[in-house]
N, C-alpha and C. Protein backbone atom coordinates (compact mmCIF):
# COMPACT_ATOMS: atom_id res chain seq x y z
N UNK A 1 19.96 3.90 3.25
CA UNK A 1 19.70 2.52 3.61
C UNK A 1 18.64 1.91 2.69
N UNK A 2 17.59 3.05 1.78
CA UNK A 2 17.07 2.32 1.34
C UNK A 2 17.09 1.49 -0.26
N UNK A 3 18.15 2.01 -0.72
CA UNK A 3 18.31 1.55 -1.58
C UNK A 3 18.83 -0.34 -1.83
N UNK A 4 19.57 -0.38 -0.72
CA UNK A 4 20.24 -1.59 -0.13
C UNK A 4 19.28 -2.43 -0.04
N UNK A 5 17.87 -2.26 0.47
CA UNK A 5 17.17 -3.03 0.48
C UNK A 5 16.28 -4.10 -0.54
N UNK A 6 16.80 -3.57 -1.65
CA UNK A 6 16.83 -4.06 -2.98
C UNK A 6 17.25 -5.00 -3.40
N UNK A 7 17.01 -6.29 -4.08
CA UNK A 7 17.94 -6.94 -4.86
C UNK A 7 18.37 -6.59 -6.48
N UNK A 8 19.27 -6.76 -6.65
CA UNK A 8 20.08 -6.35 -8.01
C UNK A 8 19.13 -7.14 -9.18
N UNK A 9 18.68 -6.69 -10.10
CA UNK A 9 17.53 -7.51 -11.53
C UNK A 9 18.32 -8.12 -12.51
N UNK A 10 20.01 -8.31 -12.01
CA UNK A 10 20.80 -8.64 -13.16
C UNK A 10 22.57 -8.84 -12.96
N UNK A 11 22.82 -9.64 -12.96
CA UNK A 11 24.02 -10.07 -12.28
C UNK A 11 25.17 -8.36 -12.83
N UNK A 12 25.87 -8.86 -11.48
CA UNK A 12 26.79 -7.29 -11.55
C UNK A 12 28.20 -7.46 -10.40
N UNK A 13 28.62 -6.66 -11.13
CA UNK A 13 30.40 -7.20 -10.07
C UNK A 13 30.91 -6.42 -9.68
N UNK A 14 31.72 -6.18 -8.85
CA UNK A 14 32.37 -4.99 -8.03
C UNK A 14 33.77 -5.45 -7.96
N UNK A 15 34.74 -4.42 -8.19
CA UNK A 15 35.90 -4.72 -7.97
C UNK A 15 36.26 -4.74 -6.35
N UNK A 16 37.13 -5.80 -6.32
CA UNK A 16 37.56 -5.96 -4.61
C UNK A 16 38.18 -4.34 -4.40
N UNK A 17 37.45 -3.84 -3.09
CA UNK A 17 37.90 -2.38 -2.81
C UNK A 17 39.77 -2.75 -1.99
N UNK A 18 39.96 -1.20 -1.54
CA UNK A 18 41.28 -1.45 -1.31
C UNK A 18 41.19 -1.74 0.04
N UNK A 19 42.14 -2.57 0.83
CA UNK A 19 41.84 -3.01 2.34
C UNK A 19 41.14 -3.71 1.86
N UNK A 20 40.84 -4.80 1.23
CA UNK A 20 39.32 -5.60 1.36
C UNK A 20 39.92 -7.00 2.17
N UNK A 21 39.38 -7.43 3.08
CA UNK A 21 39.71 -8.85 3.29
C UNK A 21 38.74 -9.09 3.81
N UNK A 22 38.03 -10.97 3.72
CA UNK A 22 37.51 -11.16 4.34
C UNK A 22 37.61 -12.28 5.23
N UNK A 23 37.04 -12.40 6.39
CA UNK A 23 37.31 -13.62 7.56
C UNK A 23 37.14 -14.79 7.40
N UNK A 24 38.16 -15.72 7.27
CA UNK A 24 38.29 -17.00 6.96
C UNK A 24 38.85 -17.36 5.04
N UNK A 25 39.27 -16.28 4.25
CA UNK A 25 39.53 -16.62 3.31
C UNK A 25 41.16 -15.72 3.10
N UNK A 26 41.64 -16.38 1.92
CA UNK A 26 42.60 -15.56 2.38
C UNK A 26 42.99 -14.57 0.94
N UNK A 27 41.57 -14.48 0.66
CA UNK A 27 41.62 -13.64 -0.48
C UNK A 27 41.64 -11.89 -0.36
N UNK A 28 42.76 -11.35 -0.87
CA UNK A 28 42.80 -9.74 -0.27
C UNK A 28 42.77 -9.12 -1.93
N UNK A 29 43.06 -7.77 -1.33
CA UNK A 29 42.91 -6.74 -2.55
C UNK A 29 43.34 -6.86 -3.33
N UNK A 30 45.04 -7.39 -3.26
CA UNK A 30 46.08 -8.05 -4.07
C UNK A 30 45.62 -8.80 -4.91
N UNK A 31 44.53 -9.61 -4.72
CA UNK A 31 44.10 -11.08 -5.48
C UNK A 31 43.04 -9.78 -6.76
N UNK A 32 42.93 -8.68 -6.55
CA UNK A 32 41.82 -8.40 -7.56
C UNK A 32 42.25 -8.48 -9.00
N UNK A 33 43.06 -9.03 -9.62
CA UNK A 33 42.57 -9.33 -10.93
C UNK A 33 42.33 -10.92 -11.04
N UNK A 34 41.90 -11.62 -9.97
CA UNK A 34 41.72 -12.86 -10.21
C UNK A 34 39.75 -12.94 -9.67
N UNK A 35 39.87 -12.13 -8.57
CA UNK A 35 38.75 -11.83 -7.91
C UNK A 35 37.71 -10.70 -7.86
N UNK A 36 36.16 -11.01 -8.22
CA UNK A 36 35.26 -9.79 -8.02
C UNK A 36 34.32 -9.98 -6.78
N UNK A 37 33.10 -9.04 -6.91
CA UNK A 37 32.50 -9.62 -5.91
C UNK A 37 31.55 -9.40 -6.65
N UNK A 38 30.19 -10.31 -6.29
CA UNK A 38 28.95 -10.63 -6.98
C UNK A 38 27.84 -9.53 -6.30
N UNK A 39 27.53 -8.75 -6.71
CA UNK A 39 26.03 -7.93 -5.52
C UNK A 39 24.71 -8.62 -5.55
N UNK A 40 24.79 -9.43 -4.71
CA UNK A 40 23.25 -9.30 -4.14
C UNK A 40 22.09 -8.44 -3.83
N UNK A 41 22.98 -7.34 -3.46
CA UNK A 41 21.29 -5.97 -3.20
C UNK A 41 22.07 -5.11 -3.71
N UNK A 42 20.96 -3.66 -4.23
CA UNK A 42 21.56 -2.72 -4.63
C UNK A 42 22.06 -1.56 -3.88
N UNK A 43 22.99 -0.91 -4.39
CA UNK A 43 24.15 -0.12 -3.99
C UNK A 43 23.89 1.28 -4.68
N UNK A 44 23.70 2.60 -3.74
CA UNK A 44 23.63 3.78 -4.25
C UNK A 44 24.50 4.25 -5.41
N UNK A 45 25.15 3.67 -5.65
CA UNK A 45 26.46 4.27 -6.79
C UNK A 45 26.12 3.80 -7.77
N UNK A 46 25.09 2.95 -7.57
CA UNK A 46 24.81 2.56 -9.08
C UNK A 46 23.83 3.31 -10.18
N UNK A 47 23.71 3.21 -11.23
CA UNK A 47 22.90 4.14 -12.21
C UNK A 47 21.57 3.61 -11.76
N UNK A 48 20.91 2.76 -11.85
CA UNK A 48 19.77 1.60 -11.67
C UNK A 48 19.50 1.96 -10.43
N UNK A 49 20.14 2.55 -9.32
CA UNK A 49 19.93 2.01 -8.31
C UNK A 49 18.42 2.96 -7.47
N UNK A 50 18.25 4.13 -8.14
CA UNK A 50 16.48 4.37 -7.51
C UNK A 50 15.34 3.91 -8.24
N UNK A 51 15.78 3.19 -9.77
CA UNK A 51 14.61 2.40 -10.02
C UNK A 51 14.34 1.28 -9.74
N UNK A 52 15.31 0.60 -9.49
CA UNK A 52 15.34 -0.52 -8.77
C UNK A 52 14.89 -0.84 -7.49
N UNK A 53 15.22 0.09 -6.67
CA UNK A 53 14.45 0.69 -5.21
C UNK A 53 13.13 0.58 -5.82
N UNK A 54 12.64 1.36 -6.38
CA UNK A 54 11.44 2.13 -6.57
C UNK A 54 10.44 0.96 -7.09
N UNK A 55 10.86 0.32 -7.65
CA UNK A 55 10.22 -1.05 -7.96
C UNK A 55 9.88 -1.92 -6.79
N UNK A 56 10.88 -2.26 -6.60
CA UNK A 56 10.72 -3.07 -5.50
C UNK A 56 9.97 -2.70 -4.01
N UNK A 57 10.01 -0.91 -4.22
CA UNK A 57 9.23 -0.64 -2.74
C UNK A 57 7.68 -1.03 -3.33
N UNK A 58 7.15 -0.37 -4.85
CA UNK A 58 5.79 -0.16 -4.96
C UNK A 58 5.31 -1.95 -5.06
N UNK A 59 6.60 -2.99 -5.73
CA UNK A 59 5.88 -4.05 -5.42
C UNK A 59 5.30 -4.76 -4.30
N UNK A 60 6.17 -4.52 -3.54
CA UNK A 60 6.13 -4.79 -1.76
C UNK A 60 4.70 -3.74 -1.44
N UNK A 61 4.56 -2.36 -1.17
CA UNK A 61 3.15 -1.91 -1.44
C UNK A 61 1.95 -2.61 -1.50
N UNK A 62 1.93 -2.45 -2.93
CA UNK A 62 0.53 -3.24 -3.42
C UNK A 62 0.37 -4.45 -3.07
N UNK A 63 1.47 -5.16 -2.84
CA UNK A 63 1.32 -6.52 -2.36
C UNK A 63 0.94 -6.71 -0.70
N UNK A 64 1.33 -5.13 0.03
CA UNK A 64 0.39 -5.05 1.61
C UNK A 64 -0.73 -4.58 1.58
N UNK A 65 -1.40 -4.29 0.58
CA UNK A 65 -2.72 -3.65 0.16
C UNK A 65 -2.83 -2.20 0.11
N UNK A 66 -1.86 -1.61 -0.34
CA UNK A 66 -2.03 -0.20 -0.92
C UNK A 66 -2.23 -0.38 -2.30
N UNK A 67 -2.77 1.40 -2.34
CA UNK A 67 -3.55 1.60 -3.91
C UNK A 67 -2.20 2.20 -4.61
N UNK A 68 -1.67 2.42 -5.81
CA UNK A 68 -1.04 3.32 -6.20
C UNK A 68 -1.87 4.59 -6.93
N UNK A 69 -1.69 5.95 -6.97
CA UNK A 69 -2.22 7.08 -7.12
C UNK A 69 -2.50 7.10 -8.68
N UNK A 70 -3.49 7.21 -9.91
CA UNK A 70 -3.05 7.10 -10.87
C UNK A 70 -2.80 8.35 -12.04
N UNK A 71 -2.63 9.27 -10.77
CA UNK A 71 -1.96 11.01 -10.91
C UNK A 71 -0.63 10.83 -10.90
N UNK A 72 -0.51 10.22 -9.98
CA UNK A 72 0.98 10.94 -9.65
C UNK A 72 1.55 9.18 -8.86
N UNK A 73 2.82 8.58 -9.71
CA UNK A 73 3.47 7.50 -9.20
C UNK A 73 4.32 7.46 -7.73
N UNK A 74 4.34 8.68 -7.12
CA UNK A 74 4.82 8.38 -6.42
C UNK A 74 3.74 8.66 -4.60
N UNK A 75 2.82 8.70 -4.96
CA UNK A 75 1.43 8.72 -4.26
C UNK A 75 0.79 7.39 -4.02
N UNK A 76 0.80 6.92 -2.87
CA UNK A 76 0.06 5.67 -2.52
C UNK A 76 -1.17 5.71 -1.42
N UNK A 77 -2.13 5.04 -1.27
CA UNK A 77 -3.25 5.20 -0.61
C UNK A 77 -3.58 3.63 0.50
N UNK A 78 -3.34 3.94 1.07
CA UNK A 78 -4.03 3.20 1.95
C UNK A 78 -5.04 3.25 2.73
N UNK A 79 -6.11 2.93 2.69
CA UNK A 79 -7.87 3.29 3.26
C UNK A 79 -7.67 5.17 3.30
N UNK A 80 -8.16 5.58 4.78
CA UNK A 80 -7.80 7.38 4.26
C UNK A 80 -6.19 7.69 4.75
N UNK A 81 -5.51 7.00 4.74
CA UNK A 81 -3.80 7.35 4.77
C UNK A 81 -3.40 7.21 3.29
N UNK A 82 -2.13 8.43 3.30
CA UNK A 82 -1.52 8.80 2.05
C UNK A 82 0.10 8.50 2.36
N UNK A 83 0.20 7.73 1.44
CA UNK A 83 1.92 7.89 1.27
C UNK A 83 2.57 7.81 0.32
N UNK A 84 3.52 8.89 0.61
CA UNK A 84 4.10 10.07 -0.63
C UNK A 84 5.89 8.90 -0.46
N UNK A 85 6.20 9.31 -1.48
CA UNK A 85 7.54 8.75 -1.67
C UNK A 85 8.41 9.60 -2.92
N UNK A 86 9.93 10.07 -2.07
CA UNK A 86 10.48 10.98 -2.81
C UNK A 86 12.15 10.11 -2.88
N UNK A 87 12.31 9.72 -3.82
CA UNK A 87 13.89 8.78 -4.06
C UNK A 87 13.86 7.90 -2.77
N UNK A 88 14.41 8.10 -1.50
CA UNK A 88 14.66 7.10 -0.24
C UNK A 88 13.64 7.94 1.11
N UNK A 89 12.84 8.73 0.63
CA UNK A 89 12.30 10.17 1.71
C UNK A 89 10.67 9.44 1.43
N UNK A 90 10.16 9.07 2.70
CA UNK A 90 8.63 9.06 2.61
C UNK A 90 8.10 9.88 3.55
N UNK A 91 6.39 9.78 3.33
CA UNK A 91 5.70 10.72 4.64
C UNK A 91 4.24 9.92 4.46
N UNK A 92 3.90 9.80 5.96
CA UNK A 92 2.88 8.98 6.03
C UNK A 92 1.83 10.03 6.65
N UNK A 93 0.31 10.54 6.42
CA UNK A 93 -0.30 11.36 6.40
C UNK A 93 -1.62 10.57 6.10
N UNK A 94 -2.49 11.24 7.41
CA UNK A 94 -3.91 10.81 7.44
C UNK A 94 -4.61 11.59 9.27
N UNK A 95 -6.00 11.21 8.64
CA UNK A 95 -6.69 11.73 9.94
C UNK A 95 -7.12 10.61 10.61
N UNK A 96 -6.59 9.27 10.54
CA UNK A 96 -6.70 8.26 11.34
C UNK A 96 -5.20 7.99 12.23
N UNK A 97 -5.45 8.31 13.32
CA UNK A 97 -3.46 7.92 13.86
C UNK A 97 -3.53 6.35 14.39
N UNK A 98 -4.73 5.90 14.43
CA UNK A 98 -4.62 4.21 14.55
C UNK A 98 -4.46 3.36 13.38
N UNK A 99 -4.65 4.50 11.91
CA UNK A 99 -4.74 3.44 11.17
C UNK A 99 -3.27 3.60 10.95
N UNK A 100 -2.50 4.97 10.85
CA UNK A 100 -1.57 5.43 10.44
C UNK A 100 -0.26 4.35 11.55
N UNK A 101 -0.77 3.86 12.83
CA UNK A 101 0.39 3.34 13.53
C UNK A 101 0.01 1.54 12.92
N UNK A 102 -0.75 1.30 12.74
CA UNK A 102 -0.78 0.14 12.26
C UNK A 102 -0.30 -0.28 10.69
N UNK A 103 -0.05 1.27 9.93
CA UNK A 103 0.97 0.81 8.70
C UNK A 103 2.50 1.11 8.92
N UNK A 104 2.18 1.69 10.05
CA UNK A 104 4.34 1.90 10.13
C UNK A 104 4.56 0.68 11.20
N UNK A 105 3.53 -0.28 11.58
CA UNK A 105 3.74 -1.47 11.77
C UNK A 105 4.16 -2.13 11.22
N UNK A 106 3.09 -2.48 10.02
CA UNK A 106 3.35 -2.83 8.61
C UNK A 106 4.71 -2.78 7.47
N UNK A 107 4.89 -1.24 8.00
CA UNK A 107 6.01 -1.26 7.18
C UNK A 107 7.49 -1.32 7.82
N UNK A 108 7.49 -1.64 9.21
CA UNK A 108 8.74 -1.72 10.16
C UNK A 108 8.98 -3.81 9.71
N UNK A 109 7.38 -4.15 9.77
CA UNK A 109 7.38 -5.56 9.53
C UNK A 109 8.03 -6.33 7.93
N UNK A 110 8.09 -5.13 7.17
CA UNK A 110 8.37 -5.78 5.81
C UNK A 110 9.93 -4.71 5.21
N UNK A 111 10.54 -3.45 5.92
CA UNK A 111 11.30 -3.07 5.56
C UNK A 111 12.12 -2.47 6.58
N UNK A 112 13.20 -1.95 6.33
CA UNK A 112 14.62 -1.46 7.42
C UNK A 112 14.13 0.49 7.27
N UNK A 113 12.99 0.58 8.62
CA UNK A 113 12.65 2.03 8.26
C UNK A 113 12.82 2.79 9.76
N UNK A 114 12.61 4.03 9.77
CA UNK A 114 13.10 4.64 10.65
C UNK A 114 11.91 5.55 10.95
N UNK A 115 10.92 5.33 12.39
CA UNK A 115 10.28 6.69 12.18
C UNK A 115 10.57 7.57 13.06
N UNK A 116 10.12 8.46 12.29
CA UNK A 116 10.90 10.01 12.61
C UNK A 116 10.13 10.83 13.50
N UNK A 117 9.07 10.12 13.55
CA UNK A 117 7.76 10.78 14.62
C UNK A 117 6.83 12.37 13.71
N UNK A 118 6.36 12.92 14.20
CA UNK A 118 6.02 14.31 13.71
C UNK A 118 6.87 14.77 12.58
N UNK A 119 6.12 15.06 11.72
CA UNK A 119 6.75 15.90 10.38
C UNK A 119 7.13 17.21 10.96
N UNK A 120 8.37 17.55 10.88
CA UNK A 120 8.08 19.53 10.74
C UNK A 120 9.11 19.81 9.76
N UNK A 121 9.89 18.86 8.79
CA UNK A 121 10.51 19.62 7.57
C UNK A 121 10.92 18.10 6.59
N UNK A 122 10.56 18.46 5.53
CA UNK A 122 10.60 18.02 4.54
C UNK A 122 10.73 18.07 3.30
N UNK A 123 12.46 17.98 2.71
CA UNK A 123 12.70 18.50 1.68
C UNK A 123 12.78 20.03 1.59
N UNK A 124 13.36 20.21 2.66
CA UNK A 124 13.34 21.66 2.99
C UNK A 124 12.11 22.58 3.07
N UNK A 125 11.04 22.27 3.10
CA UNK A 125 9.88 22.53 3.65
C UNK A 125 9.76 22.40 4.97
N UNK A 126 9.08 23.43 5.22
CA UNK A 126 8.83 23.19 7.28
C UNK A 126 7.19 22.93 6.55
N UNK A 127 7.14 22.47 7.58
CA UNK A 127 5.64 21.60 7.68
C UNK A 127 5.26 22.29 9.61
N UNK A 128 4.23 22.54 9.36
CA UNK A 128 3.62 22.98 10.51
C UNK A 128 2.02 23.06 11.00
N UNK A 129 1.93 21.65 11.78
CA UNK A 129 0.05 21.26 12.28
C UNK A 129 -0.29 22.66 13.00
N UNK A 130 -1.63 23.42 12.55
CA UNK A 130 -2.31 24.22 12.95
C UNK A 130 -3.17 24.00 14.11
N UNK A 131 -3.51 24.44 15.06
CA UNK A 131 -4.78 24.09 15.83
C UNK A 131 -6.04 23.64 15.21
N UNK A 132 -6.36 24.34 14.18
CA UNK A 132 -7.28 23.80 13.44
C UNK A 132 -7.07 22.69 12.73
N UNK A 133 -6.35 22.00 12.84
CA UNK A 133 -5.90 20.42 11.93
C UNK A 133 -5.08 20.65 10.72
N UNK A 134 -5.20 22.09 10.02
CA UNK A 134 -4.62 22.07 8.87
C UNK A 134 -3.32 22.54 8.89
N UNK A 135 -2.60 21.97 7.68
CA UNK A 135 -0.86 22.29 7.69
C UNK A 135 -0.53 23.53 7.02
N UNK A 136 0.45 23.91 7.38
CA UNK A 136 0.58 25.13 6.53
C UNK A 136 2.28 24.59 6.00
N UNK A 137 2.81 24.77 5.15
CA UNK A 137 3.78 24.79 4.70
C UNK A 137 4.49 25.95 4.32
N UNK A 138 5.80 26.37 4.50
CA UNK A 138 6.80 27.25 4.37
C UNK A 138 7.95 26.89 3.96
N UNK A 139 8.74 27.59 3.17
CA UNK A 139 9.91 28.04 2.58
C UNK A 139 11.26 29.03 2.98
N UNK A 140 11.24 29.06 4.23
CA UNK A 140 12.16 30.35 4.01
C UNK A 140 13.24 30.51 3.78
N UNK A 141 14.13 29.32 3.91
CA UNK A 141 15.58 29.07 3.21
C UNK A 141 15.27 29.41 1.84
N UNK A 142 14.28 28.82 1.12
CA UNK A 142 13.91 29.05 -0.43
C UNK A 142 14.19 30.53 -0.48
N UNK A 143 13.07 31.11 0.53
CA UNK A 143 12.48 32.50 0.08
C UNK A 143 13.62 33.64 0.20
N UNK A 144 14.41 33.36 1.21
CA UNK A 144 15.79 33.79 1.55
C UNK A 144 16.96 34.19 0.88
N UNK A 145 16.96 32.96 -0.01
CA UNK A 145 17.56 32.53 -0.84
C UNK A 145 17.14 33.94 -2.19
N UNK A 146 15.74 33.42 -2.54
CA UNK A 146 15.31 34.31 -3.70
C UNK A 146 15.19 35.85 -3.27
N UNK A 147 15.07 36.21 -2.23
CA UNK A 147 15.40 37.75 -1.90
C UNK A 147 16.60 38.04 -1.83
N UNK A 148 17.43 37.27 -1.83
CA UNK A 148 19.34 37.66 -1.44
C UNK A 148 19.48 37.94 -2.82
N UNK A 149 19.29 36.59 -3.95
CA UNK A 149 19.91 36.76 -5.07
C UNK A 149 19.21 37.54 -5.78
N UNK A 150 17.99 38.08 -5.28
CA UNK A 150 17.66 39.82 -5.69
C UNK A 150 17.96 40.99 -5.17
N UNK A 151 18.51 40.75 -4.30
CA UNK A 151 19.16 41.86 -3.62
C UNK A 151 18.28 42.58 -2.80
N UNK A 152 17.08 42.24 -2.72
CA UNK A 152 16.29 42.30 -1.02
C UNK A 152 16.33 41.88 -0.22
N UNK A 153 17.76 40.87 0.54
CA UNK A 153 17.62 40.77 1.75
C UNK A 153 18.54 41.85 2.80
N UNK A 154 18.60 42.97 2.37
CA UNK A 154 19.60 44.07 2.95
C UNK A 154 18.24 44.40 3.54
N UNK A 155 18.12 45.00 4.97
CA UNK A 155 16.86 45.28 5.74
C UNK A 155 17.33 46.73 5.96
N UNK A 156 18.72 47.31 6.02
CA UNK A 156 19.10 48.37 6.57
C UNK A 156 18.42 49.31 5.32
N UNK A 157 18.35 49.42 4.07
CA UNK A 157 17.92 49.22 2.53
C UNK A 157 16.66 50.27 2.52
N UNK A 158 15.82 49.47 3.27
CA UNK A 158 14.20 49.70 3.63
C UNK A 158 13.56 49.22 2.47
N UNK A 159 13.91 48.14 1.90
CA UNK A 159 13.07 47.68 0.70
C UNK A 159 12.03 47.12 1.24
N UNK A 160 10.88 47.41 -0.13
CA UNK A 160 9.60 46.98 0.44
C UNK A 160 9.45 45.20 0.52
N UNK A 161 10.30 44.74 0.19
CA UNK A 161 10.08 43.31 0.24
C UNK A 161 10.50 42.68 1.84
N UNK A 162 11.58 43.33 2.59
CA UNK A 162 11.81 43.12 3.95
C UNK A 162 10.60 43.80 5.19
């Protein structure tokens, strides 16, 4: 969805799909070599279409008063809240949860977003709050993965890696 939220930086046309009709005209699929369609916002299939996103989210950003990171572009700061952004995947992170509900205010007020409540996986990362406040992060599909295609995940085996 989030790419859609975009407008296109440069006129662009789509061929009428098949089944296409629309209500009140009586232009159909049949008509496509007379007829295109114009895009107004951008469309995942397109080449452009996560920089174009990506523009348009960090302009919208800075323009609600976030910092951008000047490590790492896809790192934004807002007072002590952090937000990370991965292609259409964000995560909002801080030790303020009043300041933190007053930017997914913010950002429900200026974009088509979804929250997901509590992190516990991301990007195939499990994410997991400690009692002590701190996160620990894990892998084990990864790690799973890299012991199979070494041939340590046989347990019957007795390898020292199981």
């Amino acid at each position: 969805m989030a790419f859609t939220q975009a407008n296109v930086k440069r006129e662009l046309y789509l061929e009428l799909p098949k089944d296409f009709s629309m209500p009140g005209s009586k232009v159909t699929y049949k008509d496509k070599d007379k007829y295109a369609l114009k895009l107004i916002k951008n469309l995942y299939c397109q080449k452009q279409a996560g920089k174009v996103w990506y523009e348009h989210l960090k302009e919208k950003l800075v323009t609600l008063g976030f910092t951008q990171s000047r490590h790492d572009e896809c790192v934004f700061y807002y007072g002590s809240t952090i937000f990370l952004v991965y292609t259409d995947d964000t995560i909002l992170l801080g030790p303020n949860s009043q300041e933190i509900k007053e930017i997914v205010k913010l950002l429900h007020n200026n974009f088509k977003v979804e929250d997901q409540g509590t992190l516990n996986d991301y990007l195939g990362v499990n994410v997991e709050k400690r009692e002590d406040g701190k996160l620990k992060l894990a892998q084990p599909t990864l790690i799973s993965s890299i012991l199979k295609g070494g041939g340590l995940d046989d347990q019957e085996k007795g390898n020292p890696a199981t």
